[in-house]
N, C-alpha and C. Protein backbone atom coordinates (compact mmCIF):
# COMPACT_ATOMS: atom_id res chain seq x y z
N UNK A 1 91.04 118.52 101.67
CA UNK A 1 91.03 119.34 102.86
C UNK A 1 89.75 119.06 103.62
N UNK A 2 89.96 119.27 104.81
CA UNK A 2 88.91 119.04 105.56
C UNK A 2 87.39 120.04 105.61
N UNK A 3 86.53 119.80 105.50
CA UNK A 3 85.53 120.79 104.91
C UNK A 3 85.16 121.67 106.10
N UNK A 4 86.13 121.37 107.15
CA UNK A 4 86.00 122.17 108.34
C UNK A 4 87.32 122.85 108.81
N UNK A 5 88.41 122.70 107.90
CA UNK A 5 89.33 123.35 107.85
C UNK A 5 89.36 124.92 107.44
N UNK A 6 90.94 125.21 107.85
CA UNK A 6 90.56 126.73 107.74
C UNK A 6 90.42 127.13 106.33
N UNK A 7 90.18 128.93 106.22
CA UNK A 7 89.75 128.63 104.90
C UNK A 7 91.28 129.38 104.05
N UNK A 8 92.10 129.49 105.43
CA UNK A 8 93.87 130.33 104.62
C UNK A 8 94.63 128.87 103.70
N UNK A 9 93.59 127.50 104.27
CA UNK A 9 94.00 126.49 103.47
C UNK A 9 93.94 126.47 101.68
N UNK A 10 92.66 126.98 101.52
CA UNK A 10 92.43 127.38 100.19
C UNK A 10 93.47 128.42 99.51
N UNK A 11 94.00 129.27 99.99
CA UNK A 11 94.93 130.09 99.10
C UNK A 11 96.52 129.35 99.04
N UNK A 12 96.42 127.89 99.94
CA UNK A 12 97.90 127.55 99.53
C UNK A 12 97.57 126.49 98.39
N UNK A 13 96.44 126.16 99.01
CA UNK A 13 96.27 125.22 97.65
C UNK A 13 96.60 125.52 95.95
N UNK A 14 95.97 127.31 96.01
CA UNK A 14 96.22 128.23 95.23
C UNK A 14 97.11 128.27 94.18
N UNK A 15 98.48 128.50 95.26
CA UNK A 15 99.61 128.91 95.23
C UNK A 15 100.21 127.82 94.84
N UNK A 16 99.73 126.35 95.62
CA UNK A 16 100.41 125.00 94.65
C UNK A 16 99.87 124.94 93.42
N UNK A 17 98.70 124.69 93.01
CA UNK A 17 98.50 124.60 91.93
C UNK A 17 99.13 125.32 90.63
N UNK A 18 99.18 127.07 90.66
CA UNK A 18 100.03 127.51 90.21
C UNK A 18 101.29 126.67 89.85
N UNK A 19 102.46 126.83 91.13
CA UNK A 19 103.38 126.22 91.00
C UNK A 19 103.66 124.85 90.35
N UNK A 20 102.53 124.27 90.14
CA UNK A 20 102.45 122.59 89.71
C UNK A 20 102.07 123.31 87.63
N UNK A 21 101.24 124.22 87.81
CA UNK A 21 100.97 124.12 86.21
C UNK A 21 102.39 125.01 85.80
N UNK A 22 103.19 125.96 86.39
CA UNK A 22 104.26 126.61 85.78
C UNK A 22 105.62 125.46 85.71
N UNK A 23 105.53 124.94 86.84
CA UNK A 23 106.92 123.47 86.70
C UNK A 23 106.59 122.54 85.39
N UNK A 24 105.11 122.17 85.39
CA UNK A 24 104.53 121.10 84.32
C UNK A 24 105.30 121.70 82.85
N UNK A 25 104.57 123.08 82.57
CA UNK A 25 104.62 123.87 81.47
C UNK A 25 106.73 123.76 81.59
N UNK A 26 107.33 123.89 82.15
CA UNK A 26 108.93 123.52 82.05
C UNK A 26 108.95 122.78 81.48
N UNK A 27 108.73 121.63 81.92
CA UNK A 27 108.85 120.34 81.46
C UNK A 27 108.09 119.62 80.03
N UNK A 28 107.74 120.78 79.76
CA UNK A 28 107.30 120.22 78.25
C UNK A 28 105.42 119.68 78.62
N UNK A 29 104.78 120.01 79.74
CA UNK A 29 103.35 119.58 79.93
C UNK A 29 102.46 120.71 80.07
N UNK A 30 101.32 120.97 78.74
CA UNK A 30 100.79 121.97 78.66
C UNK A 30 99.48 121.31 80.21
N UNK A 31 98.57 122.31 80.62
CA UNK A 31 97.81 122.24 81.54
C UNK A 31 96.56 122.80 81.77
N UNK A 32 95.34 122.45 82.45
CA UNK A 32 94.59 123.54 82.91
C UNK A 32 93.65 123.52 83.81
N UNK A 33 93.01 124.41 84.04
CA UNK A 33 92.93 124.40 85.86
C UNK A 33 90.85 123.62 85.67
N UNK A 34 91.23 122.70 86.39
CA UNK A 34 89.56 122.26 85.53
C UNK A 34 88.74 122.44 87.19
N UNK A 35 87.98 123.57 87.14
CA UNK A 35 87.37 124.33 87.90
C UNK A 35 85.86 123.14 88.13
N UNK A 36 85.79 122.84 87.38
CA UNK A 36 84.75 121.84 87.23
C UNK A 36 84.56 120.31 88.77
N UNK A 37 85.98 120.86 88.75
CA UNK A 37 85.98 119.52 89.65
C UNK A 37 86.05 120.23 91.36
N UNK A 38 86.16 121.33 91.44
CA UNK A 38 85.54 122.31 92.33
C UNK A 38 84.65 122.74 93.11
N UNK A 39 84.33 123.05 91.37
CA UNK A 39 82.43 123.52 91.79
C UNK A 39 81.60 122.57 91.78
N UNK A 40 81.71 121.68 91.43
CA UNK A 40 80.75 120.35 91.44
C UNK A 40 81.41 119.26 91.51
N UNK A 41 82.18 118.84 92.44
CA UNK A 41 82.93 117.73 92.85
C UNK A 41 82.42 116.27 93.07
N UNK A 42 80.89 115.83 93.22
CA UNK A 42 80.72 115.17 93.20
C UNK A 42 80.81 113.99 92.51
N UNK A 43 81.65 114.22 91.48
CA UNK A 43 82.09 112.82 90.56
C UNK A 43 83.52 112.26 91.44
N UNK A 44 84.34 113.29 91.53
CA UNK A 44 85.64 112.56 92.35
C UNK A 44 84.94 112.38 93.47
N UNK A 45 84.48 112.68 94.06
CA UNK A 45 84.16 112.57 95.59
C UNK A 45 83.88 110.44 95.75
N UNK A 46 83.08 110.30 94.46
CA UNK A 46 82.56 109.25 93.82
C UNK A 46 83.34 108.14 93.51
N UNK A 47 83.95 108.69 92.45
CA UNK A 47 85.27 107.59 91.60
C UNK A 47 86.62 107.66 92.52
N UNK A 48 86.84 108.46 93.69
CA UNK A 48 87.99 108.13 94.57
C UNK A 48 87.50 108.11 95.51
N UNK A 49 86.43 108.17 95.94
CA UNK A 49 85.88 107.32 97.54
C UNK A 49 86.73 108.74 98.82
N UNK A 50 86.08 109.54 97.86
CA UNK A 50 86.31 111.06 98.81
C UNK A 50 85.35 111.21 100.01
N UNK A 51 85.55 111.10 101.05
CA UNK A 51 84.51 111.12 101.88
C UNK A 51 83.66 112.53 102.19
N UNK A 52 82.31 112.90 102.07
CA UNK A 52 81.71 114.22 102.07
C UNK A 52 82.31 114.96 103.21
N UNK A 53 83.17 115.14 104.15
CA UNK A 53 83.41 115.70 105.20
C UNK A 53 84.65 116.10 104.45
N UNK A 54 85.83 115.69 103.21
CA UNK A 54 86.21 116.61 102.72
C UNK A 54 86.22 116.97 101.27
N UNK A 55 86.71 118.83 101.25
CA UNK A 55 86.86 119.53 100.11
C UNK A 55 87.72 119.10 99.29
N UNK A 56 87.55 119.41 97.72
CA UNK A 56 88.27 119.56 97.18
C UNK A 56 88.48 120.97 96.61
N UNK A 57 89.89 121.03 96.96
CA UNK A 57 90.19 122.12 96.84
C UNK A 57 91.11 122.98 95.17
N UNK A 58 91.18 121.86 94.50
CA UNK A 58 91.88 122.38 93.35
C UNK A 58 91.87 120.90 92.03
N UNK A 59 91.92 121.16 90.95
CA UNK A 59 91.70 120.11 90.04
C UNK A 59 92.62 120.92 89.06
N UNK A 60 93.46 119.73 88.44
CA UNK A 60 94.40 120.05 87.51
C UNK A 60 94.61 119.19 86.64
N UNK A 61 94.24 119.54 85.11
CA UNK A 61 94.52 117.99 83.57
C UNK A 61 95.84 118.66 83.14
N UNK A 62 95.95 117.44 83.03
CA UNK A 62 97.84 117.96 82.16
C UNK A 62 98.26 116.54 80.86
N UNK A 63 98.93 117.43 80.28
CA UNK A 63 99.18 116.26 79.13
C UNK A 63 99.80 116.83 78.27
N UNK A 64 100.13 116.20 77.39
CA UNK A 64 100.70 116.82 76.07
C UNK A 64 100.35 117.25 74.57
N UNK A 65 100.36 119.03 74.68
CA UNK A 65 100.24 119.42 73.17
C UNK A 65 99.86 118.26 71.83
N UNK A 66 98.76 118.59 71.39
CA UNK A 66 98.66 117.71 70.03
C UNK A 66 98.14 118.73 69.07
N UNK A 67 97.77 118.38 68.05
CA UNK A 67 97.24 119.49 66.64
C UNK A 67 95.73 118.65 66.42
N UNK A 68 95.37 118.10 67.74
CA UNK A 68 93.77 117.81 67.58
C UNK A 68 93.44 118.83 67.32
N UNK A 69 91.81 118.67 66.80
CA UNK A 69 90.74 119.69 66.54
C UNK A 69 90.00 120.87 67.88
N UNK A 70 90.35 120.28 68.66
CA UNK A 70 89.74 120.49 69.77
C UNK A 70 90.82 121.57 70.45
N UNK A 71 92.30 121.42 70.09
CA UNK A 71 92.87 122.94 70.66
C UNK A 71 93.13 123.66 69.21
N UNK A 72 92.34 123.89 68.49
CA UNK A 72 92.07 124.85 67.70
C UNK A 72 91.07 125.75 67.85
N UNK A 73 89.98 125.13 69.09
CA UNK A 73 89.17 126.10 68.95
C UNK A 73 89.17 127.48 69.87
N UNK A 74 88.79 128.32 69.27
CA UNK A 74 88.89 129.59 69.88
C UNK A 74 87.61 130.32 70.32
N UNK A 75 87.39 130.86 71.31
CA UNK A 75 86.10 131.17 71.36
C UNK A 75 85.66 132.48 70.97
N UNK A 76 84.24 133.45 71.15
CA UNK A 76 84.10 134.60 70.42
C UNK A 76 84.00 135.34 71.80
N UNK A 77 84.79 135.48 73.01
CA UNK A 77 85.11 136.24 74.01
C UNK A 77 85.37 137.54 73.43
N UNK A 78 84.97 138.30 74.29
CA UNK A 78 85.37 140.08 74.15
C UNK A 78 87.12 139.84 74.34
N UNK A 79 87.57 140.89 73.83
CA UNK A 79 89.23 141.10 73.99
C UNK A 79 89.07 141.38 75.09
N UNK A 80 90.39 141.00 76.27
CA UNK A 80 90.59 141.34 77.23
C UNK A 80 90.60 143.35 77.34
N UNK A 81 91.35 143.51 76.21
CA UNK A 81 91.78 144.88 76.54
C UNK A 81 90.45 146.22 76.12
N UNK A 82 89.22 145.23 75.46
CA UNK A 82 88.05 145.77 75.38
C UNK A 82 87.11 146.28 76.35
N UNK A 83 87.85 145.57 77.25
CA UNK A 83 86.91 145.05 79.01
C UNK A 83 87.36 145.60 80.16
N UNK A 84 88.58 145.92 79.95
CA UNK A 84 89.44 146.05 81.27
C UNK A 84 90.77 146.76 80.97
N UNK A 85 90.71 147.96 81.94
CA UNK A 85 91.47 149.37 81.37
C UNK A 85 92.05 149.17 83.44
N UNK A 86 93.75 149.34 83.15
CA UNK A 86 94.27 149.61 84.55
C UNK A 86 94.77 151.17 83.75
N UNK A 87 94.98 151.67 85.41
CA UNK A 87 95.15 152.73 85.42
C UNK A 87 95.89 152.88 86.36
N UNK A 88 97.01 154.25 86.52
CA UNK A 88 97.91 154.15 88.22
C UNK A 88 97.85 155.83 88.03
């Protein structure tokens, strides 16, 4: 996106991305949203000859489930439901 574009561009991007990791996950492709390439974009900007005048607006790895070591790990996060109480 253009880094001078509007910024209602960012919430469709949003809304695709979503839609791209829930179709993937159909199809048998686990996913995840790698924020990394976001907030500090300067490596793609780099390795695809992104020109600084535009954003990136969304980064997405996808691939397939394995029983590596590495999706075993779990982290020591508070429970969600420790943290955060809705109410109506």
């Amino acid at each position: 996106m253009s880094a001078q574009g509007p910024l209602w561009e960012v919430f469709d991007a949003g809304a695709f991305e979503e839609s791209l990791m829930l179709s993937a996950y159909n199809h048998g492709v686990d996913s995840i949203a790698a924020v990394a390439f976001v907030t500090a974009p300067s490596y793609l900007h780099q390795k695809l000859g992104i020109p600084d005048s535009e954003r990136i607006l969304m980064g997405v790895g996808l691939g397939y489930r394995s029983d590596a070591a590495i999706n075993r790990f779990r982290s020591d996060r508070e429970k969600v439901e420790d943290i955060l109480s809705i109410t109506q």
